[in-house]
C-alpha atoms as a PDB file:
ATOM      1  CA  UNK A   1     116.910 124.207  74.406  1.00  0.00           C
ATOM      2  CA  UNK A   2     114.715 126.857  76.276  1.00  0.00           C
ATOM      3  CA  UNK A   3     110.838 126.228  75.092  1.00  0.00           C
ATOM      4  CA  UNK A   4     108.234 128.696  76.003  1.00  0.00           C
ATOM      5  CA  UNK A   5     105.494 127.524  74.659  1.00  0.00           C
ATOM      6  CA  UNK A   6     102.093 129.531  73.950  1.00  0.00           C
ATOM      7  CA  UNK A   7      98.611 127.635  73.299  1.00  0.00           C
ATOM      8  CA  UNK A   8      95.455 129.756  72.076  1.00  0.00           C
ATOM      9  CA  UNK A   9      92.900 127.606  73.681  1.00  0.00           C
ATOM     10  CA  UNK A  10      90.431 129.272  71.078  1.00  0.00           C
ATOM     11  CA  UNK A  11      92.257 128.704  67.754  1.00  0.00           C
ATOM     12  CA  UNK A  12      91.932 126.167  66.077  1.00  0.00           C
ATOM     13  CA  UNK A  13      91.541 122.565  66.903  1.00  0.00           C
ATOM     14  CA  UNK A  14      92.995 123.677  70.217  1.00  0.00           C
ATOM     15  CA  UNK A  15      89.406 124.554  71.118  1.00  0.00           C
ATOM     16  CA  UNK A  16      88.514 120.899  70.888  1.00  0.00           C
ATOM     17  CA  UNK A  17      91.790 119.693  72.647  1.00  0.00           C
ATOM     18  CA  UNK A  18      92.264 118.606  76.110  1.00  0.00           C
ATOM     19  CA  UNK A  19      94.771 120.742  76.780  1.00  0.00           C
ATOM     20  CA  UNK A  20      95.754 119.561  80.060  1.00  0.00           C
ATOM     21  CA  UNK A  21      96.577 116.135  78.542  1.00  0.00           C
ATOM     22  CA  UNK A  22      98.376 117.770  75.877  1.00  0.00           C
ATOM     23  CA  UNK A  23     100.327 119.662  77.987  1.00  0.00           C
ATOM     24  CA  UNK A  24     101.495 117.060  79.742  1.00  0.00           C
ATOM     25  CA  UNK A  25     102.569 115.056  77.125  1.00  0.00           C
ATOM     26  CA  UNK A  26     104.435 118.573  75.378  1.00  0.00           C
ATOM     27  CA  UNK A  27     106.648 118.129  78.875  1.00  0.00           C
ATOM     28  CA  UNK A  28     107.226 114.512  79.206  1.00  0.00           C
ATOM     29  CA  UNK A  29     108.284 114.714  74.893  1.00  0.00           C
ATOM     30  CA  UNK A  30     110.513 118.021  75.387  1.00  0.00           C
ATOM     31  CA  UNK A  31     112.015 117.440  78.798  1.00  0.00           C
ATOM     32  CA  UNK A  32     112.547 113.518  78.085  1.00  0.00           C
ATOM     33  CA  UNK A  33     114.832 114.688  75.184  1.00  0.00           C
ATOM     34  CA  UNK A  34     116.817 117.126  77.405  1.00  0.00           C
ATOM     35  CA  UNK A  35     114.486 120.628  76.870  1.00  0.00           C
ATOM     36  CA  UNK A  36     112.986 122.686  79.376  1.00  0.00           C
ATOM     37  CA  UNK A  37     109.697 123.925  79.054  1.00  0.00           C
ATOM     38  CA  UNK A  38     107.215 126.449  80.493  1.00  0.00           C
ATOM     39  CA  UNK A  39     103.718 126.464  78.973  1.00  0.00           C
ATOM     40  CA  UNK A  40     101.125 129.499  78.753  1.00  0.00           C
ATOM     41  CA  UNK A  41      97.615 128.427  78.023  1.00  0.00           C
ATOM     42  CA  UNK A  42      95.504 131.384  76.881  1.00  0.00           C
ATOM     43  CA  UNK A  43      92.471 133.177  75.405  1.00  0.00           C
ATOM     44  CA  UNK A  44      92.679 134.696  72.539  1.00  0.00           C
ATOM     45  CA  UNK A  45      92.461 138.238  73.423  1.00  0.00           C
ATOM     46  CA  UNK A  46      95.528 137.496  75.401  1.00  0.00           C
ATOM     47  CA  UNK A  47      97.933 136.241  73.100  1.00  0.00           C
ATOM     48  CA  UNK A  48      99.686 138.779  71.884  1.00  0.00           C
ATOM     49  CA  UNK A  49     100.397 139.869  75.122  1.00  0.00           C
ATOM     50  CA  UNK A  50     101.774 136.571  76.052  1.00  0.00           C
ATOM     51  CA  UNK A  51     103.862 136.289  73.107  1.00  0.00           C
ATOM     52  CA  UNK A  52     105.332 139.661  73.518  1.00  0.00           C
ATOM     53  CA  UNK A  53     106.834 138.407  76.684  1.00  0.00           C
ATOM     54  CA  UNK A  54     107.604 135.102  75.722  1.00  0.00           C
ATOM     55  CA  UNK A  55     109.792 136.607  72.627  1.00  0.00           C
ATOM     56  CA  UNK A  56     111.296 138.805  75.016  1.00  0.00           C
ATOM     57  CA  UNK A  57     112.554 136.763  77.758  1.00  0.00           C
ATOM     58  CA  UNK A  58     116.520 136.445  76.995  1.00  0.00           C
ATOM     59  CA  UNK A  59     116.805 132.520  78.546  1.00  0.00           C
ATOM     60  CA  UNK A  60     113.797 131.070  75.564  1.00  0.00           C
ATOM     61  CA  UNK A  61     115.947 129.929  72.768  1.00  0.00           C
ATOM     62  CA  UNK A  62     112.293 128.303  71.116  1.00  0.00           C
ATOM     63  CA  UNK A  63     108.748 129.911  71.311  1.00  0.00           C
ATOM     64  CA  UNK A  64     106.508 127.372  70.544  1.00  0.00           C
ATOM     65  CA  UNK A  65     103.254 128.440  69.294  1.00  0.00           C
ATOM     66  CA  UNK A  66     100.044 126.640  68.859  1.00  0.00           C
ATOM     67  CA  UNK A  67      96.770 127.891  67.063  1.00  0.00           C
ATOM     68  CA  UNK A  68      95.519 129.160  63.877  1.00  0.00           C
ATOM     69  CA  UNK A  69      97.427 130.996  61.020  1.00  0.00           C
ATOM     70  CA  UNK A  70      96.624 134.585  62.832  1.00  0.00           C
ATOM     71  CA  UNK A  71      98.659 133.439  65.860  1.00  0.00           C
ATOM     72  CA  UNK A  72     101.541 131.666  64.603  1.00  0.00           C
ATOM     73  CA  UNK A  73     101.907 135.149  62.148  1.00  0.00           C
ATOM     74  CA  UNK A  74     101.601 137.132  65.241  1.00  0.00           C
ATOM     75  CA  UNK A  75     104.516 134.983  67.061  1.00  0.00           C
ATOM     76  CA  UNK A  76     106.554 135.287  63.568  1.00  0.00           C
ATOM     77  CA  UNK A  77     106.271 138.585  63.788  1.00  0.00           C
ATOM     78  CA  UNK A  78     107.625 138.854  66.975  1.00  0.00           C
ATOM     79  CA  UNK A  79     110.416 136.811  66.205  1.00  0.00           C
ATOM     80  CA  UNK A  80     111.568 137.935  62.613  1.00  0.00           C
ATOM     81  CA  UNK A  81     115.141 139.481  62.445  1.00  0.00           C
ATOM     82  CA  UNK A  82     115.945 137.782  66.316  1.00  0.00           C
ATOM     83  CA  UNK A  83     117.680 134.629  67.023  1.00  0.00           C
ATOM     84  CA  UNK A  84     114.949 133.151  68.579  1.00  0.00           C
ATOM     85  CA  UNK A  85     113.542 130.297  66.364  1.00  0.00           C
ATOM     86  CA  UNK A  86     109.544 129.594  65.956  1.00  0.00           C
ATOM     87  CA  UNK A  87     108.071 126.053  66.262  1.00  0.00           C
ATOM     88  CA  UNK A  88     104.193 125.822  64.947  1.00  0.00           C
ATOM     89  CA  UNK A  89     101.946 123.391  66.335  1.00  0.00           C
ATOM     90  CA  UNK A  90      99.495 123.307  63.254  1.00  0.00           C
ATOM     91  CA  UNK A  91      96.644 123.615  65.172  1.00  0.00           C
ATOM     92  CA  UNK A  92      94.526 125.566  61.718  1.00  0.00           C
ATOM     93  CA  UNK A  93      92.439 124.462  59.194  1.00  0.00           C
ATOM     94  CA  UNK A  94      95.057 124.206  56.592  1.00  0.00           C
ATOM     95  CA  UNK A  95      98.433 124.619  58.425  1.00  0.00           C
ATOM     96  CA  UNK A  96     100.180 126.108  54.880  1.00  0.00           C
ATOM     97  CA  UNK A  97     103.551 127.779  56.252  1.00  0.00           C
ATOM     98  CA  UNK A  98     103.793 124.477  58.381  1.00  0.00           C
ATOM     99  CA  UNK A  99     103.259 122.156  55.110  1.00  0.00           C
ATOM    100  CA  UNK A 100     105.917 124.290  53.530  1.00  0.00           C
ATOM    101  CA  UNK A 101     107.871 123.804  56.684  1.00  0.00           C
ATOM    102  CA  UNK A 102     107.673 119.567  56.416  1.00  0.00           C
ATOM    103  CA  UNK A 103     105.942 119.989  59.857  1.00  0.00           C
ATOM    104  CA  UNK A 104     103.732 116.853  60.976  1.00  0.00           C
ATOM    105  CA  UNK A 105     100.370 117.560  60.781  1.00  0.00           C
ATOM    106  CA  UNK A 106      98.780 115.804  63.815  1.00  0.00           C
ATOM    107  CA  UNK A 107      99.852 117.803  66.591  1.00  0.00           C
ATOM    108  CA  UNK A 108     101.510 114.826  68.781  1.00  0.00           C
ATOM    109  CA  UNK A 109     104.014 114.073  65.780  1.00  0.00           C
ATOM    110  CA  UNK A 110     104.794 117.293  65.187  1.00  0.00           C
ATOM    111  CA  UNK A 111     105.003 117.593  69.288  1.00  0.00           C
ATOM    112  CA  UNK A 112     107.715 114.612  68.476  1.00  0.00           C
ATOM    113  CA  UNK A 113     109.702 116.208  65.761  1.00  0.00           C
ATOM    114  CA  UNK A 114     110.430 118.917  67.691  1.00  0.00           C
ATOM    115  CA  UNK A 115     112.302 117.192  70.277  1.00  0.00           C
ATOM    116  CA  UNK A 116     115.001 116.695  67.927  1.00  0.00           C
ATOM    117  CA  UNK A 117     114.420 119.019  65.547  1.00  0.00           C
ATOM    118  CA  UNK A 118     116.960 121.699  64.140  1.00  0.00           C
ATOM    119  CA  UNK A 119     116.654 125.022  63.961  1.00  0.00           C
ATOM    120  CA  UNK A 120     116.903 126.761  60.172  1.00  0.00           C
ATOM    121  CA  UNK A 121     116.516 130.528  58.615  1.00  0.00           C
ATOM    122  CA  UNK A 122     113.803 131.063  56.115  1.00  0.00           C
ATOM    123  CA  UNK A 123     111.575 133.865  54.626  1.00  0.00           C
ATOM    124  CA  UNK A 124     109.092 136.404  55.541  1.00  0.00           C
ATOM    125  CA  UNK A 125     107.167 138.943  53.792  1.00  0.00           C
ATOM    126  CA  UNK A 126     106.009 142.403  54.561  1.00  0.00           C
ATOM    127  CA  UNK A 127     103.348 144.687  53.502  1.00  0.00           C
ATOM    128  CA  UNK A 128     103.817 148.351  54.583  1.00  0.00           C
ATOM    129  CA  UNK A 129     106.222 147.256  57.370  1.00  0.00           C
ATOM    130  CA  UNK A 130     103.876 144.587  58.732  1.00  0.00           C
ATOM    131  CA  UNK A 131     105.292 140.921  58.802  1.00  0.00           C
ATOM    132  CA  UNK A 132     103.554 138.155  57.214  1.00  0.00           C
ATOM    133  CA  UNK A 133     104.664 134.387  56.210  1.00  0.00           C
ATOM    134  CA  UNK A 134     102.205 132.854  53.785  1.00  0.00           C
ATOM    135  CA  UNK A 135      99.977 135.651  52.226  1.00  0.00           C
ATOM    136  CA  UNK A 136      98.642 138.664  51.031  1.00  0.00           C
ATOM    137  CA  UNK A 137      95.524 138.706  49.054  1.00  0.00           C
ATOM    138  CA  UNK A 138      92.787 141.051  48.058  1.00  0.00           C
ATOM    139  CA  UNK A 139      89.854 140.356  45.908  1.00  0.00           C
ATOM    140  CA  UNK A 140      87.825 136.926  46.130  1.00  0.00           C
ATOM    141  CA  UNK A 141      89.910 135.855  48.928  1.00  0.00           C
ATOM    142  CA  UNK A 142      89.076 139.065  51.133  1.00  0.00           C
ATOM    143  CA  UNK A 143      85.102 138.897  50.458  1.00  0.00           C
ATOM    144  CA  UNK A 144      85.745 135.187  50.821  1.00  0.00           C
ATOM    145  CA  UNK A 145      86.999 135.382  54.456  1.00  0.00           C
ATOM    146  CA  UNK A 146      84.323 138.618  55.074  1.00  0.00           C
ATOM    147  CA  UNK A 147      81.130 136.293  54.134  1.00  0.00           C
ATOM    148  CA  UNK A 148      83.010 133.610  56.214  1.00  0.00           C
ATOM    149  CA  UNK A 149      82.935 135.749  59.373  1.00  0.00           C
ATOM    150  CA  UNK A 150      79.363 136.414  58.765  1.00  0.00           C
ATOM    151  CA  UNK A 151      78.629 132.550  59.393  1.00  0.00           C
ATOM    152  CA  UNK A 152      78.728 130.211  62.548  1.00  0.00           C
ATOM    153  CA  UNK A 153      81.411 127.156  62.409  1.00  0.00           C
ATOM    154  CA  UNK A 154      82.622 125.420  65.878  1.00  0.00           C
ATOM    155  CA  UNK A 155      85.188 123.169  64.443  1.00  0.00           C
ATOM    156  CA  UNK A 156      87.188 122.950  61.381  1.00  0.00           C
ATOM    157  CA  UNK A 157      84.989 121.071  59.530  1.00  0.00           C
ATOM    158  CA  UNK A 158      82.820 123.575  60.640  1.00  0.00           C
ATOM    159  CA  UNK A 159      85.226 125.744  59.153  1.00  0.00           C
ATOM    160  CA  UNK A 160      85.718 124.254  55.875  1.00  0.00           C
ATOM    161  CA  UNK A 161      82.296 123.854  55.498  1.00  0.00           C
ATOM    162  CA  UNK A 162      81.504 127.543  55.963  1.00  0.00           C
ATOM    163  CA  UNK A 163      84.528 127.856  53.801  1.00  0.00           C
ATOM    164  CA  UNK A 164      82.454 126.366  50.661  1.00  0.00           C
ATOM    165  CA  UNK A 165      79.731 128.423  51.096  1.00  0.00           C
ATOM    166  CA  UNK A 166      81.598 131.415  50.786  1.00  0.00           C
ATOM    167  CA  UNK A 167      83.907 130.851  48.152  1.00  0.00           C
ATOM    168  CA  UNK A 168      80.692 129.492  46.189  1.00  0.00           C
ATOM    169  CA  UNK A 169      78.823 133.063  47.076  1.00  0.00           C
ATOM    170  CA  UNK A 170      81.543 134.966  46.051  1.00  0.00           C
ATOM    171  CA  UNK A 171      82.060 133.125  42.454  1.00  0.00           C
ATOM    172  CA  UNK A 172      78.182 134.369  41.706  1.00  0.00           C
ATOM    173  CA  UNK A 173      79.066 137.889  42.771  1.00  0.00           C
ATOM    174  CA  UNK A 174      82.696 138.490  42.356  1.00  0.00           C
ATOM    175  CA  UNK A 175      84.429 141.685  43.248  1.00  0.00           C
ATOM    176  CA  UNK A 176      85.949 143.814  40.649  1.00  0.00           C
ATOM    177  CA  UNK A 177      89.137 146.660  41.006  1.00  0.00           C
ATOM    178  CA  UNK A 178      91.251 148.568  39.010  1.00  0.00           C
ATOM    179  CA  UNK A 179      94.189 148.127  40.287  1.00  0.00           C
ATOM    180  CA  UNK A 180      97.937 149.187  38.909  1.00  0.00           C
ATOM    181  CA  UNK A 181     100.966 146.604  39.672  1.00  0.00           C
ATOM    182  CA  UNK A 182     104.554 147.633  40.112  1.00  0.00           C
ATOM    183  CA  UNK A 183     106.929 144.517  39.494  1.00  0.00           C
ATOM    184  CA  UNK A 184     110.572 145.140  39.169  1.00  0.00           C
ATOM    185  CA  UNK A 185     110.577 148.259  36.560  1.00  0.00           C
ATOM    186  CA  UNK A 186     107.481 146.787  34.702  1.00  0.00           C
ATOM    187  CA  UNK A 187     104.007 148.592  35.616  1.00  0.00           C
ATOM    188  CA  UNK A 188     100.705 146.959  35.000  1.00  0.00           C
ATOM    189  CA  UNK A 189      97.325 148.487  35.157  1.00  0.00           C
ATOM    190  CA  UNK A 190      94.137 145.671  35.117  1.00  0.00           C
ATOM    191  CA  UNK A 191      90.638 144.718  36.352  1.00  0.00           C
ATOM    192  CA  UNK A 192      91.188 141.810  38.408  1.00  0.00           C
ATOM    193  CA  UNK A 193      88.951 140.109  40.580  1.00  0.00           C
ATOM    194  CA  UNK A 194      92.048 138.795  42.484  1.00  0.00           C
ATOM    195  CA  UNK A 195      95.377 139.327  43.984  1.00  0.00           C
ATOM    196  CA  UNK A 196      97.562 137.026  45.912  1.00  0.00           C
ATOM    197  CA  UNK A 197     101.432 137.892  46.615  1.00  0.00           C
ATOM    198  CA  UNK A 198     102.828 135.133  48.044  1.00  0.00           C
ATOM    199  CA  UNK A 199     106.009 134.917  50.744  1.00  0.00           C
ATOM    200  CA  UNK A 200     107.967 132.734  47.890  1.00  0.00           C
ATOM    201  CA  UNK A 201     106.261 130.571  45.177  1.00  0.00           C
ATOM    202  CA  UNK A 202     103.781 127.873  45.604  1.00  0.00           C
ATOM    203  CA  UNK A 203     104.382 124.647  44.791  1.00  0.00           C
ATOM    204  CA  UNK A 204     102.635 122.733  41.909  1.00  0.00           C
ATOM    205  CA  UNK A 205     100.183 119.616  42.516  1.00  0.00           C
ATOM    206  CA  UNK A 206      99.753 120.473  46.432  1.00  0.00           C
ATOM    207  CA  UNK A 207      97.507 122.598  48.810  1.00  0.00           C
ATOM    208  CA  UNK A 208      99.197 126.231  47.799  1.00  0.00           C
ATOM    209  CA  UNK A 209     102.691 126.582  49.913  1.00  0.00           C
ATOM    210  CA  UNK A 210     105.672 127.641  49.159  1.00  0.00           C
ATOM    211  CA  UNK A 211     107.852 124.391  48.358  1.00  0.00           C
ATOM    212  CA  UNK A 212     110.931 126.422  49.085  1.00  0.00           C
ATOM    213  CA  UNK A 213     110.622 129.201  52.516  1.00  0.00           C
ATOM    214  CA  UNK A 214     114.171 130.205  51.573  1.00  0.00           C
ATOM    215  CA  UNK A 215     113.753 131.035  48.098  1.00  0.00           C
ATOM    216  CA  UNK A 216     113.882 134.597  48.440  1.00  0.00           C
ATOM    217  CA  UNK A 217     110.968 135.686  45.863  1.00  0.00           C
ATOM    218  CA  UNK A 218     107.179 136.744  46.480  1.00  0.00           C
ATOM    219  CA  UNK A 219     104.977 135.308  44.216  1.00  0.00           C
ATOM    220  CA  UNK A 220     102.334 137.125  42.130  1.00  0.00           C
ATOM    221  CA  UNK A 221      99.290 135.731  41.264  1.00  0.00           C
ATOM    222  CA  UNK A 222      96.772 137.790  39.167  1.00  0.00           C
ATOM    223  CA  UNK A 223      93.093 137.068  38.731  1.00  0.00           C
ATOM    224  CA  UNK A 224      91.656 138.555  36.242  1.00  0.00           C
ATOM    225  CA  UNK A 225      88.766 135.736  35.397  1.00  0.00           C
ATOM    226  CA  UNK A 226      84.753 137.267  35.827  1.00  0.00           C
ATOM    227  CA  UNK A 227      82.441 134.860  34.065  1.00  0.00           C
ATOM    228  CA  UNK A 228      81.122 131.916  36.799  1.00  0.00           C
ATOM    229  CA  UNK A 229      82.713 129.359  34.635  1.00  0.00           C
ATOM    230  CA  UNK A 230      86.127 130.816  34.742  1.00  0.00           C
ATOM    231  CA  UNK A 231      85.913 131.477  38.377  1.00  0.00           C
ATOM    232  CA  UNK A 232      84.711 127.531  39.090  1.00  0.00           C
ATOM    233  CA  UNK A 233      87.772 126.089  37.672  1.00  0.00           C
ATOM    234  CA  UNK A 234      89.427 128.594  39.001  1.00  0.00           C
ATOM    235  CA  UNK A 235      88.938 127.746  42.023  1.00  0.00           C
ATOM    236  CA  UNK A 236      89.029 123.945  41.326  1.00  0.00           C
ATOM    237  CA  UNK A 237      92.717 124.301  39.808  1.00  0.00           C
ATOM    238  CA  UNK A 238      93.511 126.578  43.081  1.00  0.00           C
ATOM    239  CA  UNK A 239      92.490 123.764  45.119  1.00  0.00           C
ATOM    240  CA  UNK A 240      94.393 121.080  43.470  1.00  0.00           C
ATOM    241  CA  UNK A 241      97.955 123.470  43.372  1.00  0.00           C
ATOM    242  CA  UNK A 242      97.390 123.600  39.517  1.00  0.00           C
ATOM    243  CA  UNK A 243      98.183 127.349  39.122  1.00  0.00           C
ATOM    244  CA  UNK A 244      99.752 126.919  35.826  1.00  0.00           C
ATOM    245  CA  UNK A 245      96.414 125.643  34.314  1.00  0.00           C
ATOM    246  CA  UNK A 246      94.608 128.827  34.650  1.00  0.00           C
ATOM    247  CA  UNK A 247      94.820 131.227  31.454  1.00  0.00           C
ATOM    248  CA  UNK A 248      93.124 134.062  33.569  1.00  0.00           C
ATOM    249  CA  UNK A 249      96.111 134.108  36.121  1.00  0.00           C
ATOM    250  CA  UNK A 250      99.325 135.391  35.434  1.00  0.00           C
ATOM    251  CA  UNK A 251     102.119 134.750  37.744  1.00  0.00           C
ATOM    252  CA  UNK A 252     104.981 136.378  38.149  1.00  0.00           C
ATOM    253  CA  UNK A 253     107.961 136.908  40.862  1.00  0.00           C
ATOM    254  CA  UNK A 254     109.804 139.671  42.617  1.00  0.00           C
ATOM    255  CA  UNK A 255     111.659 141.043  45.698  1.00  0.00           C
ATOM    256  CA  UNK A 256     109.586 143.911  46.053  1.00  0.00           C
ATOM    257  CA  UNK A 257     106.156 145.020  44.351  1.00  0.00           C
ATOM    258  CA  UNK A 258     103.901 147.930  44.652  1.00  0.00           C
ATOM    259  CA  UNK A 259     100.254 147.445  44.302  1.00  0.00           C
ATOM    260  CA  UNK A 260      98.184 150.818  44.195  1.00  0.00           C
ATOM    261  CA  UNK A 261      94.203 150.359  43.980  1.00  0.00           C
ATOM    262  CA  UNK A 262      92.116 152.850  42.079  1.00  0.00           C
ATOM    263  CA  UNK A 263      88.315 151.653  43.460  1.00  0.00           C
ATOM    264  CA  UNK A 264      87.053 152.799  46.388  1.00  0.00           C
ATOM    265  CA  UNK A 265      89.235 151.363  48.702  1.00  0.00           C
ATOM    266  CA  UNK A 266      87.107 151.959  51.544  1.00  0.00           C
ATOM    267  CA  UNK A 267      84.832 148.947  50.836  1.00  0.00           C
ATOM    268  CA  UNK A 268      86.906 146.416  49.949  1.00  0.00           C
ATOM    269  CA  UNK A 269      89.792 144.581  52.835  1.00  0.00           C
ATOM    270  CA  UNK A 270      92.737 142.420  52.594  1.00  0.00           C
ATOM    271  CA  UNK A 271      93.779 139.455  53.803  1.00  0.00           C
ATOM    272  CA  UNK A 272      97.046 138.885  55.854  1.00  0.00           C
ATOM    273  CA  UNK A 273      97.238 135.553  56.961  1.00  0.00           C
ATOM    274  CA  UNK A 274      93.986 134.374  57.013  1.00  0.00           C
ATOM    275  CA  UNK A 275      92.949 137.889  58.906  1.00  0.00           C
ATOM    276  CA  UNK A 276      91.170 140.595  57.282  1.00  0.00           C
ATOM    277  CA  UNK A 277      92.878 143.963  57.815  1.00  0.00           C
ATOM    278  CA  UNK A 278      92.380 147.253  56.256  1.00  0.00           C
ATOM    279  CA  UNK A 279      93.519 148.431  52.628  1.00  0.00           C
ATOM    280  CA  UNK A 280      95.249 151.016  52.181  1.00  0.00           C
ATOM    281  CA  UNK A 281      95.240 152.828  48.481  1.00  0.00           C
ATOM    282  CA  UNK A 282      99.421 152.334  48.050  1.00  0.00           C
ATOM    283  CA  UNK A 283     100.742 148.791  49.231  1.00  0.00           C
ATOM    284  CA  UNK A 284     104.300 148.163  49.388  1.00  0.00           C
ATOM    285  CA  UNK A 285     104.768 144.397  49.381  1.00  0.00           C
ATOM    286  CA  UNK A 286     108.774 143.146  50.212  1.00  0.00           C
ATOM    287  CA  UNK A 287     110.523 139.801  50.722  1.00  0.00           C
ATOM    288  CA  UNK A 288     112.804 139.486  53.666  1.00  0.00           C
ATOM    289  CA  UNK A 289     115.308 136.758  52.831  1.00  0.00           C
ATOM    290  CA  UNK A 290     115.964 134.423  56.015  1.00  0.00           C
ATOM    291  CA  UNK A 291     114.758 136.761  58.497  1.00  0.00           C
ATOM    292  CA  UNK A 292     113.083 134.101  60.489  1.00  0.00           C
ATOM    293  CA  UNK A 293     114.543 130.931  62.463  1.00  0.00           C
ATOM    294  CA  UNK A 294     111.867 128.093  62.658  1.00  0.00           C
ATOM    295  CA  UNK A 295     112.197 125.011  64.341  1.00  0.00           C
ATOM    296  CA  UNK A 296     111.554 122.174  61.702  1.00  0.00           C
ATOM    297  CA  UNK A 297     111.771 117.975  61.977  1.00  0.00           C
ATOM    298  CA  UNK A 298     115.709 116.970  61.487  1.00  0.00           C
ATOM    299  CA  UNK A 299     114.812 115.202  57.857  1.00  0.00           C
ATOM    300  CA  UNK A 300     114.020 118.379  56.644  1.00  0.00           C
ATOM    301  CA  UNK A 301     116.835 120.638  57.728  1.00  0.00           C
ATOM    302  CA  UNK A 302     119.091 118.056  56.363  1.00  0.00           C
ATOM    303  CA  UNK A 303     117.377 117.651  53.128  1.00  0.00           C
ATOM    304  CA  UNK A 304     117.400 121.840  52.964  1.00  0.00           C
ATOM    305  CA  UNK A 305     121.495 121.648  53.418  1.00  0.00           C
ATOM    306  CA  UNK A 306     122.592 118.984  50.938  1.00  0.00           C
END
């Protein structure tokens, strides 16, 4: 296979690679097993840019990308409803869609699974037209990630650090909407401090991924806990994938869901991906079954056929 492979040098733990060395061992892995290879090393600010012509170049079977979550969504997006096929070097602090992938998480091994790997269709989500693979989220996550921003971090446990400290301001000042939720033919209206709709179900008893990419549902999750207490274990169950143990969320599943907010919409964001973006008063959330090829370890495509 054709590899075109696209590094952020300032996502991630890519910033603290050497990403010469790494390079060289992506070619002597990929072109030892019979790939070529070309390799793009860039800023940031370039990225999109470079994945735009990596995505269109009709000889790359494979774009490899490497970074955090808001550039393998941007390469996703690039490659949803093509043949092309996505591998992720999970180079971010958590590395979700690739732990619902079975991806390695040390970026040699999953360097290694690729050279073998097998290429297999699985989900992606949109909101208003725009493509996203893991989340969309308002509420507590949103002024989570804004107070995040605010603060300096230079590594990931820089990150996760920084992380804390957020999530741990926002439990003593929690945001509050009125929001109304349109699921299937049902209609809710509530005061939530919390929305997250999910490209397919998280798993139970895990860091929150989707155990199945291909299973052709968004997941729900609705917050509606406001007291510190609440919002402590809620947080501590979030963390430990035990979703199920929280009375103050409901969960439910759909193809397609409407969410329209009734606050002032101007002040509050959402979260695509791990990137803030703005909210708009009507979102239309849908799944889009299979539209994305991704690269994944040969184990994993074989345990997704039988």
């Amino acid at each position: 296979m054709k590899f075109a492979a696209v590094l952020n040098r300032d996502g991630g733990t890519l910033r603290t690679t050497d990403l010469a060395a790494f390079s060289d061992r992506m070619r002597q892995t990929l072109e030892t097993a019979g790939h070529s290879l070309s390799i793009d090393v860039v800023a940031g600010k370039d990225v999109v840019e470079t994945l735009d012509s990596a995505a269109s170049r009709r000889s790359v079977d494979v774009v490899l990308a490497g970074g955090g979550d808001g550039t393998i969504s941007a390469a996703a997006a690039r490659l949803m409803g093509t043949r092309k096929a996505l591998a992720i070097l999970p180079a971010g602090t958590m590395n979700l869609f690739a732990r619902g992938l079975g991806i390695p998480q040390s970026l040699d091994a999953a360097l290694k699974s690729f050279a073998d790997g097998e290429i297999i269709a699985v989900d992606m989500a949109t909101a208003n037209g725009r493509p996203f693979v893991h989340q969309f989220s308002i509420g507590m996550h949103a002024k989570m990630v804004q107070l995040r921003q605010k603060m300096e971090f230079g590594s990931r446990l820089g990150k996760i650090r920084a992380t804390a400290k957020a999530a741990w301001a926002t439990i003593n000042n929690p945001p509050a909407m009125n929001v109304t939720l349109s699921i299937g033919n049902a209609e809710m209206a509530a005061r939530i401090t919390g929305i997250g709709i999910t490209n397919n179900l998280f798993g139970e008893g895990h860091l929150p991924y989707a155990d199945n990419p291909a299973g052709g549902v968004l997941g729900v999750y609705v917050t509606v806990a406001q007291q510190r207490a609440e919002l402590v274990k809620f947080f501590f169950n979030m963390a430990r994938g035990k979703w199920r143990d929280n009375e103050h969320v409901e969960i439910h599943q759909a193809d397609r869901t409407v969410l329209k907010i009734h606050s002032g919409s101007r002040r509050f964001r959402a979260v695509m991906d791990g990137e803030l973006v703005r909210l708009d008063r009507e979102t239309t959330i849908e799944i889009k079954p299979r539209a994305l090829n991704v690269l994944v370890p040969a184990s994993i495509a074989e345990a997704k056929a039988a």
